[in-house]
Protein backbone atom coordinates (compact mmCIF):
# COMPACT_ATOMS: atom_id res chain seq x y z
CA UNK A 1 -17.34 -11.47 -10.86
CA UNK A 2 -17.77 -12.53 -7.06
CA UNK A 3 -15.54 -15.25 -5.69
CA UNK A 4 -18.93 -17.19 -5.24
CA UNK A 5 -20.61 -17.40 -8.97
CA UNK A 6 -16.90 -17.86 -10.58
CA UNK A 7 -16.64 -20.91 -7.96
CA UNK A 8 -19.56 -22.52 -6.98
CA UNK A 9 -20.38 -22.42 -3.26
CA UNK A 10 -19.71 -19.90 -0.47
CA UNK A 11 -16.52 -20.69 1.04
CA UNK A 12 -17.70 -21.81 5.11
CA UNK A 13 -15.93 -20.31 8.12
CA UNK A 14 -13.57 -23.09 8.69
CA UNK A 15 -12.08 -22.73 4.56
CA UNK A 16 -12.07 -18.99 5.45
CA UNK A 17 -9.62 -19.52 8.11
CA UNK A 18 -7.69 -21.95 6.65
CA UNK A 19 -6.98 -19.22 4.13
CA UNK A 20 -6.45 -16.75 5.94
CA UNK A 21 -3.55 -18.89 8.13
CA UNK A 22 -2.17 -20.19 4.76
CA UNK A 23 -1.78 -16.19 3.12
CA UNK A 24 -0.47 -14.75 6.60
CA UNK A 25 1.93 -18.02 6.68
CA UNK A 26 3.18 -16.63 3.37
CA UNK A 27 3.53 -13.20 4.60
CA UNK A 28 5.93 -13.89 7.82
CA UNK A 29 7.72 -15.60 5.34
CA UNK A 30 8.35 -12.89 3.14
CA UNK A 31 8.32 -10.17 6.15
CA UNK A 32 11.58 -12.62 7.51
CA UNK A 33 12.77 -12.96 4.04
CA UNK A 34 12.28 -17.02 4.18
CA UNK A 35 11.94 -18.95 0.92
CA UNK A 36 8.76 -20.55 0.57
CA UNK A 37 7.28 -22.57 -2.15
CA UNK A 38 3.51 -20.82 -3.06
CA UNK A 39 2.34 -23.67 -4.88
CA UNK A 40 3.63 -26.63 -2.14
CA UNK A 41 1.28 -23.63 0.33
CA UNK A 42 -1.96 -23.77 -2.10
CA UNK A 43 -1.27 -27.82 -2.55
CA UNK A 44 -1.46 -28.18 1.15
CA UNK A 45 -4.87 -25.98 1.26
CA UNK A 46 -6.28 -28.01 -1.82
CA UNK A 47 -5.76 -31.20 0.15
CA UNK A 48 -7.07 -29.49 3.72
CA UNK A 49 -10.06 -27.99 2.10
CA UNK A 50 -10.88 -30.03 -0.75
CA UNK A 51 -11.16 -26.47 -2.89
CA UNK A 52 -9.46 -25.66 -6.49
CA UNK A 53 -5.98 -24.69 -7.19
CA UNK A 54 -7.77 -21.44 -8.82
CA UNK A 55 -10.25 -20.96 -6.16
CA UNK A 56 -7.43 -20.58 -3.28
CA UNK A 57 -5.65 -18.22 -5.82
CA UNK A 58 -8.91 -16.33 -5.90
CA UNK A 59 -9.48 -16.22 -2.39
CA UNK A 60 -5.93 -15.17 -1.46
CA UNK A 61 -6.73 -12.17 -3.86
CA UNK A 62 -9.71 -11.52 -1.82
CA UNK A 63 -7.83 -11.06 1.43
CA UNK A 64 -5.49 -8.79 -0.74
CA UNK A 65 -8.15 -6.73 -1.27
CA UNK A 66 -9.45 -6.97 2.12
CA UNK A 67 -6.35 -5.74 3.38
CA UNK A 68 -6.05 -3.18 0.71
CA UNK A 69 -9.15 -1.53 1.88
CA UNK A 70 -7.70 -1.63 5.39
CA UNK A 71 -4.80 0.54 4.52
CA UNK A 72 -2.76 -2.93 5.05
CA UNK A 73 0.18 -4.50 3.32
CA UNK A 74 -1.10 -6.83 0.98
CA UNK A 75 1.12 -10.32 -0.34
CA UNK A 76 2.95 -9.38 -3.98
CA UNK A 77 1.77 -11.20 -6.93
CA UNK A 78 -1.71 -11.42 -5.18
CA UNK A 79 -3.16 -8.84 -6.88
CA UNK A 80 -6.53 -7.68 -4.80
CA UNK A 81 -9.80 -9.35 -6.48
CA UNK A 82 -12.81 -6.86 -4.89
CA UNK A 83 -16.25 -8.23 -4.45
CA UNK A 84 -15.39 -10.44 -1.52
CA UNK A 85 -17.35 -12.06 1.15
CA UNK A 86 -18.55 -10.49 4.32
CA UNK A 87 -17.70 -13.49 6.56
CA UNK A 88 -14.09 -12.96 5.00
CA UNK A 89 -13.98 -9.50 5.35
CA UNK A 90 -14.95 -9.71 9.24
CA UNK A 91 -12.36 -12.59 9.73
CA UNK A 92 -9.31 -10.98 8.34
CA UNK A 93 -9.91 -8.01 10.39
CA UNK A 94 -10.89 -9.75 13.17
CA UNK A 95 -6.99 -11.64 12.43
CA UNK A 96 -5.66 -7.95 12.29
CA UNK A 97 -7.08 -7.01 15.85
CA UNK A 98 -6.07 -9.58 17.87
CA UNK A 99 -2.34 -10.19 16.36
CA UNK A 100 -1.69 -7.12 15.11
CA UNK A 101 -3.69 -4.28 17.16
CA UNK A 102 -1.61 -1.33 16.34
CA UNK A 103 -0.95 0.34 13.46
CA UNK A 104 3.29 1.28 13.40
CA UNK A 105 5.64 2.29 11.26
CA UNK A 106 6.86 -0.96 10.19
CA UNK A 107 2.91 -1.81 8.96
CA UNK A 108 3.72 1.85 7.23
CA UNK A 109 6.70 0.52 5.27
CA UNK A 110 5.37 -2.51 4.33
CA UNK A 111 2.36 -0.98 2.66
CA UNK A 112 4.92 1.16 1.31
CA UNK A 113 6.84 -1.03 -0.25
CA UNK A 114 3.73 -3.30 -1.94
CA UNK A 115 2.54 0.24 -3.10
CA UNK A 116 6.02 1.06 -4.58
CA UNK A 117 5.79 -2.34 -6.69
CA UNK A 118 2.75 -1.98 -8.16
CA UNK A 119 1.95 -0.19 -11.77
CA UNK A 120 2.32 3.61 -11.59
CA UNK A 121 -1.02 3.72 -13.48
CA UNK A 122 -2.56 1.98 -10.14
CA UNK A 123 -0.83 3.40 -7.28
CA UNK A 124 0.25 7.16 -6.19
CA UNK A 125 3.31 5.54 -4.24
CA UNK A 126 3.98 3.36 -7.42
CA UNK A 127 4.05 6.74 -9.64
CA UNK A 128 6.16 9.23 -6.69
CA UNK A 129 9.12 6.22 -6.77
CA UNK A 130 9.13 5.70 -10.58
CA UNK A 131 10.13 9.96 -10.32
CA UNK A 132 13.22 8.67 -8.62
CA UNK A 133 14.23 9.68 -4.91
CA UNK A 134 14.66 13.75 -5.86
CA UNK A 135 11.34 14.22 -6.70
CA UNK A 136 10.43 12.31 -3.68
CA UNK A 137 12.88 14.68 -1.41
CA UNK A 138 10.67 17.61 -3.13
CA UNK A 139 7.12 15.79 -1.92
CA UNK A 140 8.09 15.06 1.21
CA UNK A 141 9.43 18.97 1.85
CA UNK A 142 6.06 20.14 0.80
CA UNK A 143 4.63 18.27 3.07
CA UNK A 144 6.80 19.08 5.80
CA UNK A 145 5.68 22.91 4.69
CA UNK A 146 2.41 22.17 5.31
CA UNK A 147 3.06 20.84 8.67
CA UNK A 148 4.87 23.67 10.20
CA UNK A 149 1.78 26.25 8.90
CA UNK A 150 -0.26 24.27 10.94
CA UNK A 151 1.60 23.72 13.67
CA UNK A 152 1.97 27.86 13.57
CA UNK A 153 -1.28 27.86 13.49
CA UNK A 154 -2.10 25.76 15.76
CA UNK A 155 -4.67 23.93 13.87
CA UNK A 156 -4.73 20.41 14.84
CA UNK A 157 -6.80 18.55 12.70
CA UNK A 158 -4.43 20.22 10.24
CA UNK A 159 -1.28 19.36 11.84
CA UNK A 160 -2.68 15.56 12.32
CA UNK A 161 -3.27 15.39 8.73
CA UNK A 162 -0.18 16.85 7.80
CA UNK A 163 1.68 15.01 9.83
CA UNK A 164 0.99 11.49 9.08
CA UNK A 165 1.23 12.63 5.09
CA UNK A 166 4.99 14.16 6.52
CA UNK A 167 5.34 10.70 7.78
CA UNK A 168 4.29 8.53 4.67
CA UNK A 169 6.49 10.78 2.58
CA UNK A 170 9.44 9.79 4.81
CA UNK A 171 8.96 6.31 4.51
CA UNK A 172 8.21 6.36 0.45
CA UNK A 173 11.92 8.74 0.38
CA UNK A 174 13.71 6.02 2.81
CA UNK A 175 12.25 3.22 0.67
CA UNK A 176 13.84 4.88 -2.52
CA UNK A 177 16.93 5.50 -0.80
CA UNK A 178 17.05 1.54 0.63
CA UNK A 179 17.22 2.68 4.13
CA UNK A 180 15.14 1.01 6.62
CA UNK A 181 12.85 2.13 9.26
CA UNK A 182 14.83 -0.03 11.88
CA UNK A 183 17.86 1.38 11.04
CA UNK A 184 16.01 5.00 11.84
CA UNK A 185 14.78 3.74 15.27
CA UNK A 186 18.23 2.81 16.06
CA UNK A 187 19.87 5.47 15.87
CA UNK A 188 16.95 7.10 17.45
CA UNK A 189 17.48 4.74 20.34
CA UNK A 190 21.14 5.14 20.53
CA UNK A 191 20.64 9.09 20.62
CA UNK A 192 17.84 8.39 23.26
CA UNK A 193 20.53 6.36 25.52
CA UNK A 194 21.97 9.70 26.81
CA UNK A 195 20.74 13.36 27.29
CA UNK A 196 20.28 15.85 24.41
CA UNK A 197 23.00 17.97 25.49
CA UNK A 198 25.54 14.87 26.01
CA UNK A 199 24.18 13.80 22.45
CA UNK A 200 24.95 17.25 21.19
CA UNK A 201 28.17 17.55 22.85
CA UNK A 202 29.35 14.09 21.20
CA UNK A 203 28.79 15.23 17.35
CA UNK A 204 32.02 15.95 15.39
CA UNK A 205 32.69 19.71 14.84
């Protein structure tokens, strides 16, 4: 059932962006690890908006699934409710492109991490985790198989492909293992901060 027949009216372009600034107000809060109150958030919208308490639920499922279907990290305990509105489809991503233009590795994590909570029966990520972090290390070798052949190959599509699966692997075996991209990139930058030979030269023997 669309958003629309279960309640009444279309929602208009100014309740769609109210929305959308109340869910990605959530998110930075849970990206920064803030507390937040999600009902004191949808009692704020009711009175802004003049919509139901189970209509905003609704419609912050919709931009789950929105955001889903963009490959994007979506807010926990939001599940994504399909069947959503053009004019909110086009809005959220229009949101995406002008705050967040590029896709990184931290996006990468975070979708990650949703993935990893969600029911095995739903989500490949979900089911990989729940086979604990050795089974994971296995994955993400094959993968890293595959890359080399096509780097020896010197097929690129290939080695584009393989690559970012190489990639997502990594993140879904640092996730199990609690490390954290930034803590990757930092070393990365410390090892940067001099030449490779000087970096070399510096490891214990």
């Amino acid at each position: 059932m669309s958003e629309d027949a279960e309640y009444g009216k279309p929602w208009n372009n100014e309740e769609i962006q109210a929305a959308i600034e109340a869910y990605f107000k959530m998110f930075d809060y849970e990206k920064n690890r803030k507390s937040y109150s999600k009902s004191e958030i949808n009692k704020e919208l009711q009175a802004k908006i003049g919509r139901t308490k189970g209509s905003i639920e609704f419609k912050f499922q919709n931009i789950s699934a929105v955001l889903n279907d963009l490959n994007r990290p979506w807010l926990t305990g939001y599940k994504p409710a399909s069947n959503y509105q053009k004019a909110l489809s086009d809005a959220v991503k229009a949101r995406m492109m002008t705050q967040n233009p590029k896709f990184t590795l931290t996006d990468l994590e975070q979708i990650v991490a949703s993935r990893a909570a969600a029911s095995p029966e739903e989500s490949w990520t979900a089911k990989l985790t729940a086979a604990g972090p050795v089974r994971i290390a296995k994955k993400f070798g094959e993968e890293a198989v595959e890359a080399v052949i096509a780097g020896a190959q010197g097929d690129r599509g290939a080695l584009i492909a393989e690559s970012a699966d190489v990639l997502y692997h990594l993140l879904v075996l640092l996730h199990a293992r609690r490390v954290s991209v930034n803590e990757v990139l930092g070393e990365l930058e410390r090892r940067t901060a001099q030449s490779g030979l000087q970096e070399k030269a510096s490891r214990p023997t």
